[in-house]
N, C-alpha and C. Protein backbone atom coordinates (compact mmCIF):
# COMPACT_ATOMS: atom_id res chain seq x y z
N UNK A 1 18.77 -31.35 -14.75
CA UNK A 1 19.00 -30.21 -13.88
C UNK A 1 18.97 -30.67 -12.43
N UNK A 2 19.76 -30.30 -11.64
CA UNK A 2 19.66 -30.71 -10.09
C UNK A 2 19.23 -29.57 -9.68
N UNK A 3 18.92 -29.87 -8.02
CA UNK A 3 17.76 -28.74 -7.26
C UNK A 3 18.38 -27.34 -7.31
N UNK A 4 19.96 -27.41 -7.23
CA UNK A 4 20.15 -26.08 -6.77
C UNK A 4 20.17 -25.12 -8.22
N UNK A 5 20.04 -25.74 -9.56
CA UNK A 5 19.65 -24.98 -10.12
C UNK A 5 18.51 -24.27 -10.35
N UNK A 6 17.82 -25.17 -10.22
CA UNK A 6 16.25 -25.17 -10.03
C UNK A 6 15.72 -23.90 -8.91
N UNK A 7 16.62 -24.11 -7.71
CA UNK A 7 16.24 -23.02 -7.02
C UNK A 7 16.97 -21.46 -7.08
N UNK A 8 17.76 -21.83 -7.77
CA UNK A 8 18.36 -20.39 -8.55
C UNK A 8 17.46 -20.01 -8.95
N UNK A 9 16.80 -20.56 -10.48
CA UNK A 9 16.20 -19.75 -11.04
C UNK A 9 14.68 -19.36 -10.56
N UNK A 10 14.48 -20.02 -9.63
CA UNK A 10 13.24 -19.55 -8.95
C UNK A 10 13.11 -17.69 -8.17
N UNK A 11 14.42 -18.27 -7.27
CA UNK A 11 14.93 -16.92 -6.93
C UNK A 11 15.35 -16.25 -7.65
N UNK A 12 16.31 -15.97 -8.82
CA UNK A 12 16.00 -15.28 -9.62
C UNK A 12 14.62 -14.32 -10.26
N UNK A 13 13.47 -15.13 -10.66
CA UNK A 13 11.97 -15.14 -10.73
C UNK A 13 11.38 -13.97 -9.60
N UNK A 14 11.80 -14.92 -8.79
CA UNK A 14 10.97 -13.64 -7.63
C UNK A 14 11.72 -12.30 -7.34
N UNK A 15 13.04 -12.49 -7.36
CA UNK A 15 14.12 -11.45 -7.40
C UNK A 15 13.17 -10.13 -8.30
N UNK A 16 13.00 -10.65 -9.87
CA UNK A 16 12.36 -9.68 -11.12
C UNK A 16 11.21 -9.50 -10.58
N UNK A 17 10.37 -10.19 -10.04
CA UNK A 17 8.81 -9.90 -9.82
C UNK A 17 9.02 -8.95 -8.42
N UNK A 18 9.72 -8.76 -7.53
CA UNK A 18 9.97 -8.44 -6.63
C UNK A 18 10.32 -6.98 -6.60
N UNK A 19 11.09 -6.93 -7.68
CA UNK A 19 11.91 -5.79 -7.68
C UNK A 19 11.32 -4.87 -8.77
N UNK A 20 10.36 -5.09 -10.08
CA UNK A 20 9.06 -4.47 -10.17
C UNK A 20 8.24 -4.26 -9.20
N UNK A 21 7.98 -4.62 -8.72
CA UNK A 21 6.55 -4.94 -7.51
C UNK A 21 7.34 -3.75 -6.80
N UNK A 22 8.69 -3.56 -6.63
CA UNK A 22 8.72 -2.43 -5.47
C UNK A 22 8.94 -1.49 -6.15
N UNK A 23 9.42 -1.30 -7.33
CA UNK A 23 9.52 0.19 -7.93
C UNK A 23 8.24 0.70 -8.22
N UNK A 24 6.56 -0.22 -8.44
CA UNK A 24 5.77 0.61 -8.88
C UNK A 24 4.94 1.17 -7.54
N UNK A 25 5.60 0.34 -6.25
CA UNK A 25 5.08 0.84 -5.30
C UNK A 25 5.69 2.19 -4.81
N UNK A 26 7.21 2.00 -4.92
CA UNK A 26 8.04 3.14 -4.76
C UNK A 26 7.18 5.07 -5.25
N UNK A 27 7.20 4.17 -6.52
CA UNK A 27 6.38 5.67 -7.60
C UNK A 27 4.86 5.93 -6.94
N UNK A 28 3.86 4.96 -6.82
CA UNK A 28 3.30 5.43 -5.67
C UNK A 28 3.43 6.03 -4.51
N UNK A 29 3.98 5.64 -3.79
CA UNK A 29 4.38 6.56 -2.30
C UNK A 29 4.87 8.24 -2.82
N UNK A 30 5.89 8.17 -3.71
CA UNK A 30 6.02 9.22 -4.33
C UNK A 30 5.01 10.30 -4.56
N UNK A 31 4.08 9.69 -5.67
CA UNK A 31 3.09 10.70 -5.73
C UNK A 31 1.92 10.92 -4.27
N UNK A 32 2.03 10.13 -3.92
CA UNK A 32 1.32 10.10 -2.38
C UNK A 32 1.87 11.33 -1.29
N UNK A 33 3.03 11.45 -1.35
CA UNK A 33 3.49 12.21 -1.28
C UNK A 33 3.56 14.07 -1.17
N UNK A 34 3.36 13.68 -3.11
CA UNK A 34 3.49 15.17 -3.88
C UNK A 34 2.14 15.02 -3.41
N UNK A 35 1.35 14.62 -3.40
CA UNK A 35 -0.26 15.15 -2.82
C UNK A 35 -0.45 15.69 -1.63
N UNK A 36 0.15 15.24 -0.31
CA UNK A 36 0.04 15.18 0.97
C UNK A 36 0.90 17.23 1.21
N UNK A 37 2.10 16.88 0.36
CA UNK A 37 2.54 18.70 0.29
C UNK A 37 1.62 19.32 -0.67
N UNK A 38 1.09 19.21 -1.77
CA UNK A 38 0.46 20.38 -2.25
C UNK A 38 -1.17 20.43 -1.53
N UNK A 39 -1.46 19.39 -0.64
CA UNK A 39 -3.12 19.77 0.10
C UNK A 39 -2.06 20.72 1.34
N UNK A 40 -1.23 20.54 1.48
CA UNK A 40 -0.46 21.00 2.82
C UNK A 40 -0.61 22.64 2.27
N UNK A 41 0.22 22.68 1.10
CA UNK A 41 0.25 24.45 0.24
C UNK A 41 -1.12 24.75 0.64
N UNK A 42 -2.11 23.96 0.33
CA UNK A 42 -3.68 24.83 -0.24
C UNK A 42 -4.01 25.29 1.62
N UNK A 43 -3.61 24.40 2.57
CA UNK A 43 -4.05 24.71 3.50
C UNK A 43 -3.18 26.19 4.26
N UNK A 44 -1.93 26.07 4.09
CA UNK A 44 -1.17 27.13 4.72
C UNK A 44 -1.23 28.24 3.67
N UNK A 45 -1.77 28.15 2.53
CA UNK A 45 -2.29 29.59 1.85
C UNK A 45 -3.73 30.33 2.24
N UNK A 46 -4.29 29.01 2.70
CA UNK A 46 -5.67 29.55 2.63
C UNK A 46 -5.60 30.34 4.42
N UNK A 47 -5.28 29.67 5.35
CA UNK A 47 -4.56 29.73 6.47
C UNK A 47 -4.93 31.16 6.99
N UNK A 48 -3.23 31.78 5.91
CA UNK A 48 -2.52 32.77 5.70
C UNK A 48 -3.57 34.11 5.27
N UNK A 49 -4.62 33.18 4.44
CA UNK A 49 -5.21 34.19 3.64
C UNK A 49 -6.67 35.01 4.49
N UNK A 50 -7.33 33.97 5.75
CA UNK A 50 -7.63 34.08 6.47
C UNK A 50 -7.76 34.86 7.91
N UNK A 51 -6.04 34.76 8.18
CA UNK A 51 -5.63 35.44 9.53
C UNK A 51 -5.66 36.70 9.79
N UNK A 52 -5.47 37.45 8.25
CA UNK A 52 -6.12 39.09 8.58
C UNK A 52 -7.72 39.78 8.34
N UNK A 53 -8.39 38.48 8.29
CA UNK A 53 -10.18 38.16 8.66
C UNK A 53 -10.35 39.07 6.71
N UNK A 54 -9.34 39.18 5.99
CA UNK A 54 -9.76 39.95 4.53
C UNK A 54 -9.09 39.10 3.18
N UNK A 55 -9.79 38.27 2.68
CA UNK A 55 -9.13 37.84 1.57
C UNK A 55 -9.04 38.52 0.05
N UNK A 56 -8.21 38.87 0.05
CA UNK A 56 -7.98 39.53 -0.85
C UNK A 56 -7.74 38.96 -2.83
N UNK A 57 -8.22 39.46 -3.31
CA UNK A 57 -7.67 39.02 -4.74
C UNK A 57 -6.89 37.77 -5.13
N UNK A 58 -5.32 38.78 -4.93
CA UNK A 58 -4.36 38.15 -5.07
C UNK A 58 -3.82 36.65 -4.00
N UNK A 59 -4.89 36.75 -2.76
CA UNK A 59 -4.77 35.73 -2.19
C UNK A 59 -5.86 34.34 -2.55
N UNK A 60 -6.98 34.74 -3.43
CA UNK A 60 -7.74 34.00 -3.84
C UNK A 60 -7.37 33.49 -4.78
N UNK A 61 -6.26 34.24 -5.78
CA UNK A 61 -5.88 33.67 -7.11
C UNK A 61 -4.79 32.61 -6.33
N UNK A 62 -3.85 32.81 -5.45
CA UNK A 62 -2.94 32.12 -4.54
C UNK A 62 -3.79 30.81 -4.27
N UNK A 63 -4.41 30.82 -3.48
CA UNK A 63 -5.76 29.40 -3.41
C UNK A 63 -5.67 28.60 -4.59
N UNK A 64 -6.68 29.25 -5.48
CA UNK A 64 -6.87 28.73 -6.67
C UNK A 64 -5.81 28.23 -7.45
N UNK A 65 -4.56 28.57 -7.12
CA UNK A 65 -3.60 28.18 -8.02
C UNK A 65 -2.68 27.20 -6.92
N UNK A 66 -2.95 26.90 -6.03
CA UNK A 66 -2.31 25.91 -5.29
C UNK A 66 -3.74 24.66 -5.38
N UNK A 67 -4.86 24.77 -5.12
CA UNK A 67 -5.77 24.28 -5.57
C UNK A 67 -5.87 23.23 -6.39
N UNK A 68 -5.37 23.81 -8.07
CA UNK A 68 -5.03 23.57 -9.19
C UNK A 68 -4.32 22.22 -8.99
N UNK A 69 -2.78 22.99 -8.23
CA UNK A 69 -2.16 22.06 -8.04
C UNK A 69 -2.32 20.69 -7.34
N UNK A 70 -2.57 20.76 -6.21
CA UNK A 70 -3.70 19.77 -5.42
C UNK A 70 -3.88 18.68 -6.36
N UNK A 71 -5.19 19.08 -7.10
CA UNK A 71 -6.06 18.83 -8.45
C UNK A 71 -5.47 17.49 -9.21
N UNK A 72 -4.04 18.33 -9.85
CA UNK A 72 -3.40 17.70 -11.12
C UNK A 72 -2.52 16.75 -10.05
N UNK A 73 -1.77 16.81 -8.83
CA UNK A 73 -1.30 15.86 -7.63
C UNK A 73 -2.25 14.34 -7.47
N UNK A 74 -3.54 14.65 -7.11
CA UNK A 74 -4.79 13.77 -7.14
C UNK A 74 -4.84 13.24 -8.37
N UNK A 75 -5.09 13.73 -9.75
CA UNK A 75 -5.11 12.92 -10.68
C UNK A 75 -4.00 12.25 -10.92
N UNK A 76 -3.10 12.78 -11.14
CA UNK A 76 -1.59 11.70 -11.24
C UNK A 76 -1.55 10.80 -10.63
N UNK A 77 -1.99 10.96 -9.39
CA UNK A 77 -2.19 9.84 -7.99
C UNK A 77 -3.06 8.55 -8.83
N UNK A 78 -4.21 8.89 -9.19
CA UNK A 78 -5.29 8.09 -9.65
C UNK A 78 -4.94 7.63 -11.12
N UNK A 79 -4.40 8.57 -11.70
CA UNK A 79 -4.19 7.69 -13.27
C UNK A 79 -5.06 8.38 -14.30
N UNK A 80 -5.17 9.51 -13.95
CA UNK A 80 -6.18 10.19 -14.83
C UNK A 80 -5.36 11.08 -15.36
């Protein structure tokens, strides 16, 4: 084998390790992401729910169910 094959398949090598290495980072940022908007939801509901000094019911179930979401965002994040 002479060098320049040799360094093909090297580059090749790193090419595959490379190009895994960025898709599982990719899917990270992703869910990094979906976390950063659903703490964003919990905050502009709760916000909202606040500004007429009366939280009501249906705005607590609103919380709780953006909350939720939050929640299951964070675990996906982590692997749980």
């Amino acid at each position: 084998m002479d060098v320049w094959t040799i360094v093909s398949a090297v580059l090749g090598l790193v090419a595959i390790v490379g190009g895994g290495a960025y898709l599982k980072v990719k899917g990270k940022l992703g869910q990094v992401k979906n976390l950063g908007k659903e703490a964003v939801d919990v905050l502009i509901v709760a916000v909202n729910a606040v500004d007429d000094d009366k939280i009501t019911a249906e705005e607590v179930a609103a919380i709780k169910k953006e909350a939720k979401e939050a929640a299951a965002a964070f675990k996906t994040l982590i692997g749980k």
